[in-house]
C-alpha atoms as a PDB file:
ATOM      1  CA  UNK A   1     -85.949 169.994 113.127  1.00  0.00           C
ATOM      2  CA  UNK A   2     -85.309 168.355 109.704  1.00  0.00           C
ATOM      3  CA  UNK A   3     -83.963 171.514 108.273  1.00  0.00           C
ATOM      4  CA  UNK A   4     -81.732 171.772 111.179  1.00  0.00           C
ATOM      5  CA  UNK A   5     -80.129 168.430 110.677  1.00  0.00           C
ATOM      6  CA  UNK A   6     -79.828 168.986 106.623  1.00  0.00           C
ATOM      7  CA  UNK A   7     -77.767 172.387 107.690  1.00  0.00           C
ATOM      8  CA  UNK A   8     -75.628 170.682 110.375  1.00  0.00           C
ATOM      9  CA  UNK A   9     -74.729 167.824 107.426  1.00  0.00           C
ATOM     10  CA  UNK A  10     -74.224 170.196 105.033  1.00  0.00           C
ATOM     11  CA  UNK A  11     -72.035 172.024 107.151  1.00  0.00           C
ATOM     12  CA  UNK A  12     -70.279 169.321 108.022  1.00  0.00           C
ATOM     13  CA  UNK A  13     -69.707 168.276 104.368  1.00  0.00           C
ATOM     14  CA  UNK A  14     -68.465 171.755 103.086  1.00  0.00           C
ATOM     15  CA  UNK A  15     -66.193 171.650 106.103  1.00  0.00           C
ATOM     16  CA  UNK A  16     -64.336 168.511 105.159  1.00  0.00           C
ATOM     17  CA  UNK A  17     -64.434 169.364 101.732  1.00  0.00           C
ATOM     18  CA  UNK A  18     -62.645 172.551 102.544  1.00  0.00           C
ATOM     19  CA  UNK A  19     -59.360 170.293 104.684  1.00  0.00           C
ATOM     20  CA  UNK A  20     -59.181 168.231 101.898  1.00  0.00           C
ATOM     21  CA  UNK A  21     -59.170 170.932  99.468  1.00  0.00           C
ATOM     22  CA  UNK A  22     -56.676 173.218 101.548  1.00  0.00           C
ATOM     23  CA  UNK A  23     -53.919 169.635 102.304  1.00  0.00           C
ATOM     24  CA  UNK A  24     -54.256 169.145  98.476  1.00  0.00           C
ATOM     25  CA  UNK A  25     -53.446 172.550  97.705  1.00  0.00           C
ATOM     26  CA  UNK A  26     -50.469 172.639 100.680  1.00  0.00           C
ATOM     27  CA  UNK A  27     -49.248 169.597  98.637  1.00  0.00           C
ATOM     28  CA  UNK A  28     -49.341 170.259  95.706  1.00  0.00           C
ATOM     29  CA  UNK A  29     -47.516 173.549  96.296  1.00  0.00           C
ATOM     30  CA  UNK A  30     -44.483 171.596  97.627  1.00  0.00           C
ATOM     31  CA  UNK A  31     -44.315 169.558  94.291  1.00  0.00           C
ATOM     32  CA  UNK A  32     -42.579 172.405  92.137  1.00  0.00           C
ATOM     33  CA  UNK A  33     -39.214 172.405  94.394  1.00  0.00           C
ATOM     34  CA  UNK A  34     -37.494 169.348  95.598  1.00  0.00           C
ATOM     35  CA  UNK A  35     -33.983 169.685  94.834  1.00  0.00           C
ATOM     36  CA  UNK A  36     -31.446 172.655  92.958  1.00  0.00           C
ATOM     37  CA  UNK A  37     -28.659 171.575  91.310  1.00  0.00           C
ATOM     38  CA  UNK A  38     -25.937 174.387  90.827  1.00  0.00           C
ATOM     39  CA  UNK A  39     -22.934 174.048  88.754  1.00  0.00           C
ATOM     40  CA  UNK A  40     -22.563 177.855  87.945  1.00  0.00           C
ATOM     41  CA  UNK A  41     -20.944 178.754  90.964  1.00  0.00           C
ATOM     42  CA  UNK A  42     -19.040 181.300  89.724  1.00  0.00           C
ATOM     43  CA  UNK A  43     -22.160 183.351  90.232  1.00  0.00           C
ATOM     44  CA  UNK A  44     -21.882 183.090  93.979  1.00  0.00           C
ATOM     45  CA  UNK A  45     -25.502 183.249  93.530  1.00  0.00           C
ATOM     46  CA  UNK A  46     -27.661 182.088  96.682  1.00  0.00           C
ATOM     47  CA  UNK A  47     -28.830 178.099  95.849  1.00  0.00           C
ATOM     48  CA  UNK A  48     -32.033 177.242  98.244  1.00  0.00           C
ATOM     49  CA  UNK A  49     -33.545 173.936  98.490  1.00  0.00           C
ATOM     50  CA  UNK A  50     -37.341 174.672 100.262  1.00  0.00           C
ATOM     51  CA  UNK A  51     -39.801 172.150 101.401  1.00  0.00           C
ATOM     52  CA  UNK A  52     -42.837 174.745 102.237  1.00  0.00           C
ATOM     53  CA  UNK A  53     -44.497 171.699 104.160  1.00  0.00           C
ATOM     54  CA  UNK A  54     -41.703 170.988 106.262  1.00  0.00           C
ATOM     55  CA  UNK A  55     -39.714 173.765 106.187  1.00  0.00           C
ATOM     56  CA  UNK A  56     -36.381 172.542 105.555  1.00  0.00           C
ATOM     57  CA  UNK A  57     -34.241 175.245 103.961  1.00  0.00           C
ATOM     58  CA  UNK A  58     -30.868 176.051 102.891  1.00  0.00           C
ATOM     59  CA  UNK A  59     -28.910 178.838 101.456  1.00  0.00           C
ATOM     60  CA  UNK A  60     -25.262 178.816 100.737  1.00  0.00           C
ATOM     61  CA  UNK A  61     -23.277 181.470  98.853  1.00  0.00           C
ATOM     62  CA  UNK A  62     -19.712 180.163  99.561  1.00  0.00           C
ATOM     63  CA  UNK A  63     -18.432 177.839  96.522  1.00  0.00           C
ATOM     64  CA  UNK A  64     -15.010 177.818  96.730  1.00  0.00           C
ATOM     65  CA  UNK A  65     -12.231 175.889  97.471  1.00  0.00           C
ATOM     66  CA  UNK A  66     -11.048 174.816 100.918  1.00  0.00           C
ATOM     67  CA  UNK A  67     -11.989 173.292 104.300  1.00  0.00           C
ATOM     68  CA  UNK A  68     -15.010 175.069 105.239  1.00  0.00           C
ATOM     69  CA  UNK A  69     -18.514 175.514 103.662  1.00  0.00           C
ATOM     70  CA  UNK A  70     -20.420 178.049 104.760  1.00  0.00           C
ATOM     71  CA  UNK A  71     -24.514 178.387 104.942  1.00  0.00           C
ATOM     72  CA  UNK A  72     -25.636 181.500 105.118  1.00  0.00           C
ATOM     73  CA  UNK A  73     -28.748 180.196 106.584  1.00  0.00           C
ATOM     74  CA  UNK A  74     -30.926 176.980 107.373  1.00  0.00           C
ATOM     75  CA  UNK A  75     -34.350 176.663 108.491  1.00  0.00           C
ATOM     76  CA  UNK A  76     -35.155 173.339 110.306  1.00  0.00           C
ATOM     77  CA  UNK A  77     -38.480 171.748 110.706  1.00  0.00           C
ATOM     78  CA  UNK A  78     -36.781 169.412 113.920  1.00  0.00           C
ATOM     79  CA  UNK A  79     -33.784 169.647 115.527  1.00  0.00           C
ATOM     80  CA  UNK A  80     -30.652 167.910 113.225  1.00  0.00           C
ATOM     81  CA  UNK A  81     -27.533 169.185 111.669  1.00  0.00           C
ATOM     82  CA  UNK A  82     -26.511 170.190 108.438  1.00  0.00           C
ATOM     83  CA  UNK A  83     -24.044 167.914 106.799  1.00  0.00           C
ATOM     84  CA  UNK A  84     -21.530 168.012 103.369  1.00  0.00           C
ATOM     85  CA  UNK A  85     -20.949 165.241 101.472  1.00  0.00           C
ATOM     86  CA  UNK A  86     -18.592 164.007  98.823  1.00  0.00           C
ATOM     87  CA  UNK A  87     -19.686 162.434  95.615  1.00  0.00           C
ATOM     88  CA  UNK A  88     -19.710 158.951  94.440  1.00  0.00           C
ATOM     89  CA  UNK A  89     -20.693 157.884  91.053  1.00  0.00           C
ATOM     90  CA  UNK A  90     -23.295 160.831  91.335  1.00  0.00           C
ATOM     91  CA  UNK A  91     -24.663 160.009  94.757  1.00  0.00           C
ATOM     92  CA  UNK A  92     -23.914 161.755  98.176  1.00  0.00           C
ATOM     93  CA  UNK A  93     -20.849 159.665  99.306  1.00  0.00           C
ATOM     94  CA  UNK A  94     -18.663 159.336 102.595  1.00  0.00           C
ATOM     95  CA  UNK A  95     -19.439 162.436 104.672  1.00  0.00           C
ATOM     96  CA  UNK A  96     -16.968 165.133 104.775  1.00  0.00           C
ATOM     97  CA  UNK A  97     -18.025 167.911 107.445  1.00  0.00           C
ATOM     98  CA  UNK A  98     -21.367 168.127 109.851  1.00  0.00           C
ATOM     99  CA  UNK A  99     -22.458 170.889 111.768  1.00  0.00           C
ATOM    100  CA  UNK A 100     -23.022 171.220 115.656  1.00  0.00           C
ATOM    101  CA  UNK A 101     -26.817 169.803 116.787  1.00  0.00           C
ATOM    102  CA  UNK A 102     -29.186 172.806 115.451  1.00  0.00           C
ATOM    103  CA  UNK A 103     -32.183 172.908 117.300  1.00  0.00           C
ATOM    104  CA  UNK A 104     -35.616 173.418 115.128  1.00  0.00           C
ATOM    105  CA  UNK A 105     -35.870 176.575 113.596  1.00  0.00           C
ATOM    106  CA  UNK A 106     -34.085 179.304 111.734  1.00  0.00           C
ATOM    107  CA  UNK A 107     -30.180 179.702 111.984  1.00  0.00           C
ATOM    108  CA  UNK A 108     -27.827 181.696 109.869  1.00  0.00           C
ATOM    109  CA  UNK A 109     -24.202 182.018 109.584  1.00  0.00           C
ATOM    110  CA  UNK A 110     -23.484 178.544 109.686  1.00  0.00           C
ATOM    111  CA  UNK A 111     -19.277 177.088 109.043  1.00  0.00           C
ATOM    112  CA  UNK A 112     -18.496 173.433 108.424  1.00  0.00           C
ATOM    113  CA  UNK A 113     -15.283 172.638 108.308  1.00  0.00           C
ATOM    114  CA  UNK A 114     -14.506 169.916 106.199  1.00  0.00           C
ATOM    115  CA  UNK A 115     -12.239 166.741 107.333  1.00  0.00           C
ATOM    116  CA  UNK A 116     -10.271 167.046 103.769  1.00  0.00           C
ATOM    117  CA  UNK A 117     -10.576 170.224 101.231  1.00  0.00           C
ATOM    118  CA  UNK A 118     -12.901 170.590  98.566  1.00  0.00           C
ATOM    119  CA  UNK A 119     -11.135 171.070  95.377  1.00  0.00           C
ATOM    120  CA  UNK A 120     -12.276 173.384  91.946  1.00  0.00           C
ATOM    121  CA  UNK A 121     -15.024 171.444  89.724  1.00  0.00           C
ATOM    122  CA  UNK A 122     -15.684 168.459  92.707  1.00  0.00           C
ATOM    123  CA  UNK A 123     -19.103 167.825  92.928  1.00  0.00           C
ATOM    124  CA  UNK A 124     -20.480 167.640  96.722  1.00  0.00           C
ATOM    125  CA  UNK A 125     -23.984 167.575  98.805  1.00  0.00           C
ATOM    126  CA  UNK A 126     -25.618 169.360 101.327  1.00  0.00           C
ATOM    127  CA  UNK A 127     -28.256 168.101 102.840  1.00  0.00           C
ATOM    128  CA  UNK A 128     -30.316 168.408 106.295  1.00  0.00           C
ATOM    129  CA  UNK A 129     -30.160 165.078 108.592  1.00  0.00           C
ATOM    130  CA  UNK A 130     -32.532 164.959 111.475  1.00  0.00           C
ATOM    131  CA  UNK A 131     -31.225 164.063 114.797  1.00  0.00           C
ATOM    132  CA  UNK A 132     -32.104 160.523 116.011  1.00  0.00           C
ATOM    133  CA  UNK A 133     -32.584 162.449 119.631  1.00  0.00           C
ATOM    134  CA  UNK A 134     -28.618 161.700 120.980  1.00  0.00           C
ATOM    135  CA  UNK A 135     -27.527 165.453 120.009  1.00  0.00           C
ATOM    136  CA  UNK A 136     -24.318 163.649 117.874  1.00  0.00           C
ATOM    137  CA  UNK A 137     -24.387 163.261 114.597  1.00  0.00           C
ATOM    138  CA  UNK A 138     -24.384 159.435 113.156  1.00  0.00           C
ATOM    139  CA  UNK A 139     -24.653 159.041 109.344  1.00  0.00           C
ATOM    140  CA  UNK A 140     -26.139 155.833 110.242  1.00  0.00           C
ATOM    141  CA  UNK A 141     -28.990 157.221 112.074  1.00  0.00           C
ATOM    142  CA  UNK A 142     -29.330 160.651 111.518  1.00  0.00           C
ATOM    143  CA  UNK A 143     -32.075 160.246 108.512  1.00  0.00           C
ATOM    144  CA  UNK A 144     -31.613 162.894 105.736  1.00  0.00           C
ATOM    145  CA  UNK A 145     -34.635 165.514 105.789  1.00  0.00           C
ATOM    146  CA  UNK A 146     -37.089 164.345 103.446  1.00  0.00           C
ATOM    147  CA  UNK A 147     -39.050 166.817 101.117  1.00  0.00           C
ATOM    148  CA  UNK A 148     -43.075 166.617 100.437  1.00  0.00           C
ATOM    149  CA  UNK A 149     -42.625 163.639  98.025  1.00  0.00           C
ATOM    150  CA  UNK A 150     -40.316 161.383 100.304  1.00  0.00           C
ATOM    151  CA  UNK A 151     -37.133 161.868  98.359  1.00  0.00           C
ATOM    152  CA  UNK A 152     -33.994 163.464 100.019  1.00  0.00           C
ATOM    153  CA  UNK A 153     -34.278 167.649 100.150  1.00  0.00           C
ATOM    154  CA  UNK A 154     -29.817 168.129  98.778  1.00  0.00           C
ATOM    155  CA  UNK A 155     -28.133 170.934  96.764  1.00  0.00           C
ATOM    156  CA  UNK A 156     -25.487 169.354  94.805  1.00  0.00           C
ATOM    157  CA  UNK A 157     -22.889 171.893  93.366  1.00  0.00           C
ATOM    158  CA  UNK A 158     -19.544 171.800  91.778  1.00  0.00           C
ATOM    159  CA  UNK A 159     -16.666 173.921  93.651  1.00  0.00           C
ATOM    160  CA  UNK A 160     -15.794 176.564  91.371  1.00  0.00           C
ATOM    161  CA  UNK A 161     -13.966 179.999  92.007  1.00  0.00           C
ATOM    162  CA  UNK A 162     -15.265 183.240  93.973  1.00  0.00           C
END
């Protein structure tokens, strides 16, 4: 009987051990990407921001001027809408163009048009707001997506030419 209760406690240790160890290493996996900045966008080259613990994902390959940015896909850990912003003093400013409500999950494809035109070497976000549950977007209470550490999952580029 003693035996059996030091194997059920050991057991039970080496299984906690093993969460703890496993959340840790989950964690810590999410700590090497947070952010991308791009400001060679005359590559045209794909810029993803990843949170592998809660999924939130974008890729755009559209850089150029004009009154639409597209995302050529999005992966969202809740349901919330994808949203450009302009810069201010190197901060995501007044918002310039949201997406429809996406619904958790993958999406590609994805046009925003823009309520003014981006313009060659302007700086703007992108970023992932989660939906406060009305289905309409509301800067005010549509939180941005949040990464592993807290801080705001954005790509900031600069507009260049195609």
């Amino acid at each position: 009987m003693k035996s059996y209760l030091i194997y059920l406690v050991a057991a039970i240790v080496v299984g906690i051990s093993a969460v703890l160890i496993y959340n840790n290493f989950i964690a810590s996996k999410g700590n090497t990407v947070t952010s991308s900045k791009q400001t060679t966008a005359e590559t045209n080259a794909p810029v993803v921001v990843e949170n592998p613990v809660y999924k939130n994902t974008l890729t755009l390959t559209k850089f150029s001027p004009g009154s639409t940015v597209s995302v050529e896909s999005a992966n969202l850990s809740t349901a919330g809408f994808i949203v450009v912003h302009e810069d201010k003093d190197n901060q995501p400013g007044v918002v310039i163009g949201n997406s429809q409500l996406l619904t958790a999950g993958s999406h590609s494809s994805i046009d925003i048009s823009l309520t003014r035109p981006i313009v060659t070497d302007e700086t703007i976000y992108v970023m992932i707001h989660t939906d406060n549950g009305d289905g309409t977007f509301n800067a005010t209470t549509d939180r941005v997506a949040n990464d592993n550490q807290g801080n705001p999952a954005i790509i900031d580029f600069r507009v260049g030419l195609e």
